[in-house]
Protein backbone atom coordinates (compact mmCIF):
# COMPACT_ATOMS: atom_id res chain seq x y z
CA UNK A 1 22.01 147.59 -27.79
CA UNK A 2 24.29 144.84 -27.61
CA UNK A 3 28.46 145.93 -26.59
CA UNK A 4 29.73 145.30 -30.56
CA UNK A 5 26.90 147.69 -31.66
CA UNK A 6 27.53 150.28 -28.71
CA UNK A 7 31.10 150.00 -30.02
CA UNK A 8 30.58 150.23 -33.08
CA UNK A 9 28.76 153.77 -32.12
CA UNK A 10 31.70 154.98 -30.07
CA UNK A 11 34.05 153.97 -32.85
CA UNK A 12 32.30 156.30 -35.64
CA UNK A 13 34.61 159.27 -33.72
CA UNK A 14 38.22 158.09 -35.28
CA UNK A 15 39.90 160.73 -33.58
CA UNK A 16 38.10 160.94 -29.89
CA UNK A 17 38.33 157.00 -29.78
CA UNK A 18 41.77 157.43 -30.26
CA UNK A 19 42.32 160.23 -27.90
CA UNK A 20 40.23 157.80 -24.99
CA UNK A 21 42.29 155.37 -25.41
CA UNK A 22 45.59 157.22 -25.48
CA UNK A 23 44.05 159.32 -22.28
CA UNK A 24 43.51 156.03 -20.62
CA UNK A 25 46.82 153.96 -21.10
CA UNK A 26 48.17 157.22 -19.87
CA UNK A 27 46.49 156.47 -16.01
CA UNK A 28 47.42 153.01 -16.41
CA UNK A 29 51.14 154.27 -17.10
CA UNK A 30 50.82 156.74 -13.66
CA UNK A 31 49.85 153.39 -12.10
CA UNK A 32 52.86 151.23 -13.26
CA UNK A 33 55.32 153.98 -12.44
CA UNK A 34 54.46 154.66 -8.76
CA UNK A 35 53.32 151.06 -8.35
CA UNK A 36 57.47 150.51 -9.18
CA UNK A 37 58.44 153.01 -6.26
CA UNK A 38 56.88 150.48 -4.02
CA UNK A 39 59.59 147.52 -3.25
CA UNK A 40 56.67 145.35 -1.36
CA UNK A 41 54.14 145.80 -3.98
CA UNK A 42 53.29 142.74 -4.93
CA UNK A 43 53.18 141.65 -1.56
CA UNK A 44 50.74 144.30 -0.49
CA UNK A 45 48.51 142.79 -3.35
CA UNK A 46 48.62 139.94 -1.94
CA UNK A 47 47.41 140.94 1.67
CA UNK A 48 44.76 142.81 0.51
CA UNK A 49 43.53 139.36 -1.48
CA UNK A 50 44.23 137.86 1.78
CA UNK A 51 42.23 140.10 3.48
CA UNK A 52 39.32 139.84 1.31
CA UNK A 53 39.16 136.54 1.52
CA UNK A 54 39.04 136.15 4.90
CA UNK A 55 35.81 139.51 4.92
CA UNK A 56 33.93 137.31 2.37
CA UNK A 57 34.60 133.68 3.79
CA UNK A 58 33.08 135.38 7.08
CA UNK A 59 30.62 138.19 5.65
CA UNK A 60 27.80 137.85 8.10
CA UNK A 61 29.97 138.11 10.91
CA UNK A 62 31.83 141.19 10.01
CA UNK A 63 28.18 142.88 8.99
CA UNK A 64 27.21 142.24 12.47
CA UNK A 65 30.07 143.15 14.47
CA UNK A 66 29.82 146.53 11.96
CA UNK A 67 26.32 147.03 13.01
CA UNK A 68 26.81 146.70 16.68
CA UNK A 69 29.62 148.77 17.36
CA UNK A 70 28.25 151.69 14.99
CA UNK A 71 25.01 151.35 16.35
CA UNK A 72 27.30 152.51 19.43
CA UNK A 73 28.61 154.57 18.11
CA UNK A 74 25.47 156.48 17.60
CA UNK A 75 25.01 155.72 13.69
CA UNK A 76 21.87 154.62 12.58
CA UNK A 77 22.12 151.43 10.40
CA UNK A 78 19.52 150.11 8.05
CA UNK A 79 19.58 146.88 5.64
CA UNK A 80 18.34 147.08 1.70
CA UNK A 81 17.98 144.06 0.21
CA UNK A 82 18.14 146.01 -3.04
CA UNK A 83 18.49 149.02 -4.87
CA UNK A 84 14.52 149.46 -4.43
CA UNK A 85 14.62 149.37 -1.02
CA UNK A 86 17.64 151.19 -0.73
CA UNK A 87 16.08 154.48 -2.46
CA UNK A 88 13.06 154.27 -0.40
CA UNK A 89 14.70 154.08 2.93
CA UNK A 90 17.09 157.26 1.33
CA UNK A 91 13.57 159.23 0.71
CA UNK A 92 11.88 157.91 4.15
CA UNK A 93 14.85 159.81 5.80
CA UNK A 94 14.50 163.06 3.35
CA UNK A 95 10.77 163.37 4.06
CA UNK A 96 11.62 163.21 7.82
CA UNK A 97 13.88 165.84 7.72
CA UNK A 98 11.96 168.12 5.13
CA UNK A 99 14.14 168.19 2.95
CA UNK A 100 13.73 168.68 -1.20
CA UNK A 101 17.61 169.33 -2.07
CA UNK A 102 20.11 167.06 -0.99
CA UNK A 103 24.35 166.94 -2.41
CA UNK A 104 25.94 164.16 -3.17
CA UNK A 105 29.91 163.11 -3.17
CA UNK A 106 30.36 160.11 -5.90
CA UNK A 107 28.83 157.11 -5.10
CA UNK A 108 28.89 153.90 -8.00
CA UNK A 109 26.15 152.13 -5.24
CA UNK A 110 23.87 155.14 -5.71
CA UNK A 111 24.06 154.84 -9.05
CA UNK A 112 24.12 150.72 -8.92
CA UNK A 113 20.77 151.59 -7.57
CA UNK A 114 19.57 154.19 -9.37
CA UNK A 115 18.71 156.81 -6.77
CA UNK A 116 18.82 160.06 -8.74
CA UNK A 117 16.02 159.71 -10.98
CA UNK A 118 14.50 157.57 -7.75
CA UNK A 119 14.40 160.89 -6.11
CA UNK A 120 14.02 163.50 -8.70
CA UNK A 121 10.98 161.87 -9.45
CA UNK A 122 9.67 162.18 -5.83
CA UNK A 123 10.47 166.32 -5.80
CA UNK A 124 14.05 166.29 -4.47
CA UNK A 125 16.40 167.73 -6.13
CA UNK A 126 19.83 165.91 -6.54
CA UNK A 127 23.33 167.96 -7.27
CA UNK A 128 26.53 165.66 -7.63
CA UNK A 129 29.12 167.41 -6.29
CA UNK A 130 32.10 165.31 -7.63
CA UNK A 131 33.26 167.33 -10.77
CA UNK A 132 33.26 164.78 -13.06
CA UNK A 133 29.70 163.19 -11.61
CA UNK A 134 28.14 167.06 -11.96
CA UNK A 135 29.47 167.71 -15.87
CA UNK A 136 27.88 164.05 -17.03
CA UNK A 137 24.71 165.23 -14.47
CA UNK A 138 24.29 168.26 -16.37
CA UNK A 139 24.24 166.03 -19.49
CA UNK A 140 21.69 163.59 -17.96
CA UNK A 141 24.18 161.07 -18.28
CA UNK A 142 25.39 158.01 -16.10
CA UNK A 143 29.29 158.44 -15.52
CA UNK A 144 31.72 156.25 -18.06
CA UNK A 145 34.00 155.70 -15.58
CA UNK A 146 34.20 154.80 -12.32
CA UNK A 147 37.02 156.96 -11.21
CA UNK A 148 36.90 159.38 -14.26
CA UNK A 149 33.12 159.49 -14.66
CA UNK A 150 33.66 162.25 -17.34
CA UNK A 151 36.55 161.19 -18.64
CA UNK A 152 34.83 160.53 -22.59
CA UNK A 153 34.53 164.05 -22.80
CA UNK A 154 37.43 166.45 -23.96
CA UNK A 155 37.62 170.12 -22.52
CA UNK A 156 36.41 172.00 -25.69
CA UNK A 157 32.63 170.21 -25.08
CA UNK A 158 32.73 170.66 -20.78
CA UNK A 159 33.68 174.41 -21.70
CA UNK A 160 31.04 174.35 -23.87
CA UNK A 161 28.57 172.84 -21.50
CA UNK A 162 29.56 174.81 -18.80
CA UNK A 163 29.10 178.19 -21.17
CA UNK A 164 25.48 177.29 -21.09
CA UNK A 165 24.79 175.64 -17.48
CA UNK A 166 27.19 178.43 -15.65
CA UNK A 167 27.32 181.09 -18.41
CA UNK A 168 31.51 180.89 -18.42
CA UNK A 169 33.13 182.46 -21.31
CA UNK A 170 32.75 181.17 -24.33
CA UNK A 171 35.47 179.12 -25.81
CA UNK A 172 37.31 179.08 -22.70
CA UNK A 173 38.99 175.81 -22.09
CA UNK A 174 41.31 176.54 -19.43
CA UNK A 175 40.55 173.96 -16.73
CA UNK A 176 41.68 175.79 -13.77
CA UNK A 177 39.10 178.35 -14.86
CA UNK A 178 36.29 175.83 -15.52
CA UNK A 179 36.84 174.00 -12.42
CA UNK A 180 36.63 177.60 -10.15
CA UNK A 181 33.30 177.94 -12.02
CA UNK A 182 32.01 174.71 -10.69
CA UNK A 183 33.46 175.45 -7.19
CA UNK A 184 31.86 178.80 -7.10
CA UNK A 185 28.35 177.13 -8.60
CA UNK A 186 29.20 174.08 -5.65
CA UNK A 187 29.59 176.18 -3.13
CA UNK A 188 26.05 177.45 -2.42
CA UNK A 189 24.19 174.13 -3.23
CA UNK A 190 26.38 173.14 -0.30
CA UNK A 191 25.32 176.05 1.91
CA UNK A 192 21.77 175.45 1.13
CA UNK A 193 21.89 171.47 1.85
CA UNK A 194 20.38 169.76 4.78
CA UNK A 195 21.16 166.00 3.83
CA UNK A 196 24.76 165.20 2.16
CA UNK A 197 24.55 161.38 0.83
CA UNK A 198 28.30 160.03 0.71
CA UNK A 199 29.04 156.25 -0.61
CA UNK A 200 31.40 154.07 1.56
CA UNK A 201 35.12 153.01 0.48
CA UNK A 202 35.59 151.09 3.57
CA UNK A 203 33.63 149.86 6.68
CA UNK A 204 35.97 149.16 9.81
CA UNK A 205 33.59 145.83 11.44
CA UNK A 206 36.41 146.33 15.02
CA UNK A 207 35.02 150.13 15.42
CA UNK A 208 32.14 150.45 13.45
CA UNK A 209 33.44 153.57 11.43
CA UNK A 210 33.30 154.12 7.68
CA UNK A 211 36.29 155.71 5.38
CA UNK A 212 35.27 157.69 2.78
CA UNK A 213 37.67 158.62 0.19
CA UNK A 214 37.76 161.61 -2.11
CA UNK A 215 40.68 163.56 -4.21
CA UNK A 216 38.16 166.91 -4.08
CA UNK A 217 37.04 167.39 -0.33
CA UNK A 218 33.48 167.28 -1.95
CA UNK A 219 32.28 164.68 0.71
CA UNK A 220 33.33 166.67 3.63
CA UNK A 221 32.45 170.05 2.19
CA UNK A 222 28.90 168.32 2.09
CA UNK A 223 28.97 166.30 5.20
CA UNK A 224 29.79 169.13 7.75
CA UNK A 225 27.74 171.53 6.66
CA UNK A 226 24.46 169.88 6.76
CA UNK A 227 22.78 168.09 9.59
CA UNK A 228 22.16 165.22 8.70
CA UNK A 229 24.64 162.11 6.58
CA UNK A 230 23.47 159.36 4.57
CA UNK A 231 26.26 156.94 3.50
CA UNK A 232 25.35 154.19 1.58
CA UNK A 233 27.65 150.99 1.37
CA UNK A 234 27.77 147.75 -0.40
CA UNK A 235 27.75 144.80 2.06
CA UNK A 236 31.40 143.55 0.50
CA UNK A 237 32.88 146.95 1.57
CA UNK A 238 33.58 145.51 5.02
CA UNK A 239 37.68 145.09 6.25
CA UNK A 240 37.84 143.59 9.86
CA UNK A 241 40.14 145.95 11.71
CA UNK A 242 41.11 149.55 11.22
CA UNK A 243 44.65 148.38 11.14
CA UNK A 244 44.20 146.46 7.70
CA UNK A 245 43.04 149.96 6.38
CA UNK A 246 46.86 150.88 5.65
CA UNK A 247 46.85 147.93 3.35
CA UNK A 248 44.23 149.11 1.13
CA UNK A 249 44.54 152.92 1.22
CA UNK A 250 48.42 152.24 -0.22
CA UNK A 251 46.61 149.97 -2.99
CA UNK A 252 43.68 152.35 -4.35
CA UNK A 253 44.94 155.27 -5.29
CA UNK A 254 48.33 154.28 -6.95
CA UNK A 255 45.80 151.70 -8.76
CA UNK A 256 43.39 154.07 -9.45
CA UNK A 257 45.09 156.99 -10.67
CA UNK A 258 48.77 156.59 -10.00
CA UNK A 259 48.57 159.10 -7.24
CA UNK A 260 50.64 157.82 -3.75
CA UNK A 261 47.13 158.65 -1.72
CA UNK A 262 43.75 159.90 -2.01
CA UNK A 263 43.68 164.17 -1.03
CA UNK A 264 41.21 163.16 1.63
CA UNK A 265 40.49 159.55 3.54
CA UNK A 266 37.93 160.74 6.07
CA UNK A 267 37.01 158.57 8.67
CA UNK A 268 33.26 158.96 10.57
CA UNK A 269 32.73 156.97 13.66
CA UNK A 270 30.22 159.23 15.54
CA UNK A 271 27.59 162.17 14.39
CA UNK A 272 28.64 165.85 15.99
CA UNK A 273 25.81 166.74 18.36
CA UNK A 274 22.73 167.64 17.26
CA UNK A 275 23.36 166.23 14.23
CA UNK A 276 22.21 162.23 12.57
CA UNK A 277 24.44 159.62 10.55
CA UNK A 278 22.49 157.06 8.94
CA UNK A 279 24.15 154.02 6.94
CA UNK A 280 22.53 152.00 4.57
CA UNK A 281 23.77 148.32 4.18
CA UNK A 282 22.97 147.21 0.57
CA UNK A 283 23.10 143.67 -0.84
CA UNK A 284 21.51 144.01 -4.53
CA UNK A 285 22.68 140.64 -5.35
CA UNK A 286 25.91 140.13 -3.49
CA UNK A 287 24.69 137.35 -1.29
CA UNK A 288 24.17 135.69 -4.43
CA UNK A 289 27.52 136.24 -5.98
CA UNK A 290 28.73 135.28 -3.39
CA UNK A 291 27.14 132.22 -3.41
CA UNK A 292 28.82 131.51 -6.83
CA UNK A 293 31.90 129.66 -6.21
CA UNK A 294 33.47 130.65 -9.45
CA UNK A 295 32.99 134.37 -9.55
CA UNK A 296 32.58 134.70 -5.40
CA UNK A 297 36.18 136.61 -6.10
CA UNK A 298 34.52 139.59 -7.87
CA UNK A 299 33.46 141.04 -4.41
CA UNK A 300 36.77 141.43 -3.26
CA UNK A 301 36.75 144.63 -6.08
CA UNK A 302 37.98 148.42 -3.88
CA UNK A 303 36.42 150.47 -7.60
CA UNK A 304 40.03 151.29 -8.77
CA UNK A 305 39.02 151.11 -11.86
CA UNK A 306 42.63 150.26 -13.00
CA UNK A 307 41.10 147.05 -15.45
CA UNK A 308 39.65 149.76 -17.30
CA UNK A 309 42.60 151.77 -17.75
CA UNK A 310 44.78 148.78 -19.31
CA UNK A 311 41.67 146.74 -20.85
CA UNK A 312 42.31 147.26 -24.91
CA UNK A 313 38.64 146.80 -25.41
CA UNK A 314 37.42 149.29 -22.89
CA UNK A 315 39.94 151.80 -23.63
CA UNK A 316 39.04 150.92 -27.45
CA UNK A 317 34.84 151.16 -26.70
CA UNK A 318 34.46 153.64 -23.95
CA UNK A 319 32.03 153.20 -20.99
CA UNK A 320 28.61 153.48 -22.30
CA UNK A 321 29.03 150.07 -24.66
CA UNK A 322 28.96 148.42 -21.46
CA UNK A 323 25.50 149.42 -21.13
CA UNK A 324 26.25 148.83 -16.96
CA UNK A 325 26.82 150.95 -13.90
CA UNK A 326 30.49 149.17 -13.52
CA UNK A 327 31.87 148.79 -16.84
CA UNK A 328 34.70 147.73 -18.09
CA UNK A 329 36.65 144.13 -17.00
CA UNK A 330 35.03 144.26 -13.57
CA UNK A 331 31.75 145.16 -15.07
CA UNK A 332 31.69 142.05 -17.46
CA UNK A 333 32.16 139.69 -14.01
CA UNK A 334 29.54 141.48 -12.12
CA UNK A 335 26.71 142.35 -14.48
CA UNK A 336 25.87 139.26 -15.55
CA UNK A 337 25.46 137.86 -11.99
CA UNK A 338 22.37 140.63 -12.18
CA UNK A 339 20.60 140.08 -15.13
CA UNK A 340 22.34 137.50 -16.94
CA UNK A 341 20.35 138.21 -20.32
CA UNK A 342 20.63 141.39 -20.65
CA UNK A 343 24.51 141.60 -20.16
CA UNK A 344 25.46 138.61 -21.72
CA UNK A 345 27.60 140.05 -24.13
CA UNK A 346 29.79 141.37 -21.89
CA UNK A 347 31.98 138.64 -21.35
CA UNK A 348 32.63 138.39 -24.91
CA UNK A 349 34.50 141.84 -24.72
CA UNK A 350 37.73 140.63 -23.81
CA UNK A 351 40.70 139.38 -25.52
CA UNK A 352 41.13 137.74 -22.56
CA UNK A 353 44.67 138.98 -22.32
CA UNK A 354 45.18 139.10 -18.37
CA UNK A 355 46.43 142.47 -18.05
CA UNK A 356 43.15 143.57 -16.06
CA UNK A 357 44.51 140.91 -13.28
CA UNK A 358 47.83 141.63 -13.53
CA UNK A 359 46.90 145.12 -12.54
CA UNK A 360 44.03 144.74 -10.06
CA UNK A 361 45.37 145.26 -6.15
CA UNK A 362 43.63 142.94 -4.91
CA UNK A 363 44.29 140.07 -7.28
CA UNK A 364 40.77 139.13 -8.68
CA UNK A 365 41.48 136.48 -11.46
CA UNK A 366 39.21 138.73 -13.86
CA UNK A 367 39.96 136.90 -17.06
CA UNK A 368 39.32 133.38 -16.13
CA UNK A 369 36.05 134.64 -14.52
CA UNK A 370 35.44 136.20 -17.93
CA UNK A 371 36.13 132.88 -19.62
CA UNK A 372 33.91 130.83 -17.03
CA UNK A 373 31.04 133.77 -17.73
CA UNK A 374 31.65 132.62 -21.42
CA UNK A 375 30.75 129.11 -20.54
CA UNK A 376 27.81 130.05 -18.42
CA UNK A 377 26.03 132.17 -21.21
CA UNK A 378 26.49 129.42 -23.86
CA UNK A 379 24.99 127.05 -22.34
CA UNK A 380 21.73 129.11 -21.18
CA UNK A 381 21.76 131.14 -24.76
CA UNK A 382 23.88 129.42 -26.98
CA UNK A 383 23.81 131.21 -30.58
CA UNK A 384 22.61 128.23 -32.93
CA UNK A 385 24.80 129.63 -35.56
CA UNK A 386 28.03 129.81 -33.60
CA UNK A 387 27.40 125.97 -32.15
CA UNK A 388 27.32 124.82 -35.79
CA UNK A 389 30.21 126.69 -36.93
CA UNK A 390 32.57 125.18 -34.08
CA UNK A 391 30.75 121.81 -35.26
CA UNK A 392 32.55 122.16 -38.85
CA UNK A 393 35.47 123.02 -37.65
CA UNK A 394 35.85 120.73 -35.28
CA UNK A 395 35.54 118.24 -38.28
CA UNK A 396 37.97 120.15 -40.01
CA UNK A 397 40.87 120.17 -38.12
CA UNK A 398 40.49 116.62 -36.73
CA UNK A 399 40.96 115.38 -40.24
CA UNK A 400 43.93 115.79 -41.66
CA UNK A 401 42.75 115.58 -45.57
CA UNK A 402 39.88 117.82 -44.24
CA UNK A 403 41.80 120.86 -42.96
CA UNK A 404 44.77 120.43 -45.93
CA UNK A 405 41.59 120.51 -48.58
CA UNK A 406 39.43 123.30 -46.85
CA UNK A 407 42.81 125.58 -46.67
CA UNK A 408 43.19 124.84 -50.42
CA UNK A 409 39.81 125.88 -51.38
CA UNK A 410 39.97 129.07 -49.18
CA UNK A 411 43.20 130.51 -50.15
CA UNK A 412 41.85 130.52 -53.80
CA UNK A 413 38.54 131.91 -52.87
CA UNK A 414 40.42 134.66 -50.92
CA UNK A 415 42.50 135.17 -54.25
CA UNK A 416 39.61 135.07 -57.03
CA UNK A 417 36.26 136.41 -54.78
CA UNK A 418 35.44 140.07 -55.00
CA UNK A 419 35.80 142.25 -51.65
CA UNK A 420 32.30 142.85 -51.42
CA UNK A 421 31.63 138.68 -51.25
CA UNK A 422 34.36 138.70 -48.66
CA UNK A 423 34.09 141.41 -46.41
CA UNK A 424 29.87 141.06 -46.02
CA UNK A 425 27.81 141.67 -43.42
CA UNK A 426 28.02 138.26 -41.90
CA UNK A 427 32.20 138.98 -41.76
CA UNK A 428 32.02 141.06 -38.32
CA UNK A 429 35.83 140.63 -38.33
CA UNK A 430 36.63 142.08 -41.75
CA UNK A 431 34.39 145.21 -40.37
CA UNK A 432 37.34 146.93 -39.05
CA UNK A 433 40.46 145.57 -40.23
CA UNK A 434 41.49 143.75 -43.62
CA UNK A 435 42.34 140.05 -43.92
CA UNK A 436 46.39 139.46 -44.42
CA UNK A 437 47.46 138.75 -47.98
CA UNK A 438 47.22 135.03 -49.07
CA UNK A 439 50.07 133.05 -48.80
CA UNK A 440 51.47 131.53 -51.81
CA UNK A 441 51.84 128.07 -49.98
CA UNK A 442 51.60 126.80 -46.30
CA UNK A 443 53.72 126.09 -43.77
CA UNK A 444 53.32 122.42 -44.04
CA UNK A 445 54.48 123.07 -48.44
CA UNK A 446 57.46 125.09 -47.48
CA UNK A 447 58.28 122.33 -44.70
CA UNK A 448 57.93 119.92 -47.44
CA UNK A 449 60.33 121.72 -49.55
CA UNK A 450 62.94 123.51 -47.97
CA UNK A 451 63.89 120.69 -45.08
CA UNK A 452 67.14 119.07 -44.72
């Protein structure tokens, strides 16, 4: 399903598109306000770009300084080359360790990559310990979000769902309640785990340590009671020194949710004794995009997720019209880079405003890489139809007897034609929202007649 059919879905629900949208522009409000408490903002926006720049313009050595000194450190590191590989290195290290349940703290990679149903489907059972990540698991669905993975869903259906998953009362919405449920369900799939799986907000290339952020304690809950951690990392997730850390953990959650910090930034350098931590590098097609000079920007993204918040279409379509892992602004300037078919009408949702750059922390130019995405996919799939159409009017309005006739002839079809000749099929535009009323004259006529 293409994204103006998905949306077109999502849109049948007046009143819970409405509320998703409203919900979201709230976040991105939280955002603006702290972002304002901040005097050197904008120049801590720029220093992260800076930063970034400098991890991707010198990716392979920051991978291998990461490598050696956690390697030191006592961390075993392995390389994917893609989500594939990535799942079967995750079950190699399960079916060393015996295990058949494993938890697991929110991780976009993990999903990137598919690993639930990876290792559901080889016996091992999979709990998401994330709140959010374990109400859309219980509904066997991906997360919309990449901060607020359940954030399409409004607390009468979770109370619902959790009346039949955790037989709560009934009708009762209260969230504090819900969410003690789900701690009190939690707790003993924690107790029970020997492998906790985290995903990797930051990897330090000076000491070989990884940050791992959370707002729940979920990760560490997870982490130090079993024996053994798998963290799984994208290769762009690299910062050179544990010094620039300050830079970024002041950025992401003021982006993210408008909150001054994350509840818990938990640094690992070294396993306890007796115990293993095993890192997985990923690439899954970052080598490549970073091979494109005109999206190579993109991997400089920290999964803020504040695009989404302020994009009009996403807040407009929700997350699943994206049909991708990262949806949203973000979304529409990596997916394609993956499969370029498939996604290639991501792009298209935009109105190519510029808010999601003007918001991102670390200053990705998402719009004009959605515009050059736009020229990419025409070329390899141009739509026949569309190619004529910008053929005639390019005719049109280079002529002036052309465009002064054409107007003419369309303001009195627009005044004589029926609604149901005007607003057909073909008119995707009229679908949602009526034409203005026909001017009596144009511009040019009134011009013509009232000038001095």
């Amino acid at each position: 399903m293409s994204h103006p059919q998905a949306a077109g879905e999502f849109l049948k629900d007046h009143p819970k598109a409405k509320w998703h949208d409203e919900t979201l522009w709230f976040v991105r409000d939280k955002r603006d306000r702290i972002s304002k408490t901040i005097p050197e903002w904008e120049e801590l926006r720029n220093l992260a770009s800076q930063i970034k720049e400098n991890v991707l313009s010198k990716l392979d050595e920051y991978l291998i300084e990461f490598e050696k000194n956690a390697q030191a450190n006592g961390i075993h590191v392995h390389w994917a080359k893609d989500g594939e590989e990535h799942n079967q290195l995750v079950l190699e290290i399960l079916r060393k360790q015996n295990c058949t349940a494993i938890v697991k703290s929110k991780s976009i990679l993990t999903e990137e990559c598919h690993l639930n149903p990876y290792l559901e489907k080889n016996g091992i059972e999979v709990v998401d310990t994330d709140l959010g990540e374990r109400i859309v698991q219980f509904l066997n669905q991906p997360p919309s979000h990449i901060v607020l993975p359940a954030i399409h869903l409004k607390k009468g259906e979770i109370s619902e769902l959790f009346h039949e998953k955790l037989h709560t009362e009934k009708g009762n919405e209260d969230p504090t309640y819900l969410t003690q449920a789900a701690r009190i369900h939690l707790r003993e799939k924690f107790l029970g785990a020997k492998v906790a799986i985290t995903g990797v907000n930051f990897g330090i290339a000076e000491t070989g340590e990884f940050v791992v952020c959370t707002n729940e304690g979920n990760a560490d809950m997870g982490v130090h009671l079993a024996d053994v951690h798998i963290a799984c990392m994208g290769i762009e997730k690299i910062i050179p020194r544990r010094k620039d850390l300050g830079v970024f953990l002041r950025l992401l959650a003021r982006s993210a949710t408008g909150q001054s910090v994350t509840n818990y930034n938990s640094h690992f350098r070294s396993p306890s004794p007796g115990k293993e931590i095993h890192i997985i590098l990923v690439d899954n097609g970052r080598t490549a995009q970073l091979a494109r000079e005109k999206f190579r920007n993109s991997l400089k993204c920290i999964r803020c997720g504040a695009c989404m918040n302020t994009c009009p279409i996403y807040r407009r379509s929700g997350g699943y019209s994206y049909g991708s892992t990262v949806p949203g602004p973000i979304g529409s300037i990596l997916s394609p880079g993956l499969d370029m078919k498939k996604y290639s009408t991501l792009p298209f949702a935009s109105t190519l405003c510029g808010s999601c750059s003007d918001v991102c922390p670390v200053k990705i130019n998402i719009h004009e890489q959605l515009y050059e995405w736009r020229q990419e996919i025409t070329k390899t799939h141009g739509e026949l139809g569309k190619g004529l159409s910008m053929k005639l009017a390019s005719g049109i309005f280079k002529s002036p007897l052309a465009y002064k006739i054409s107007g003419n002839l369309m303001r009195a079809a627009l005044k004589t034609l029926p609604k149901s000749l005007i607003y057909h099929p073909i008119n995707s535009w009229g679908k949602g929202r009526n034409l203005p009323e026909t001017p009596e004259e144009t511009f040019k006529e009134w011009y013509l007649k009232n000038r001095k």
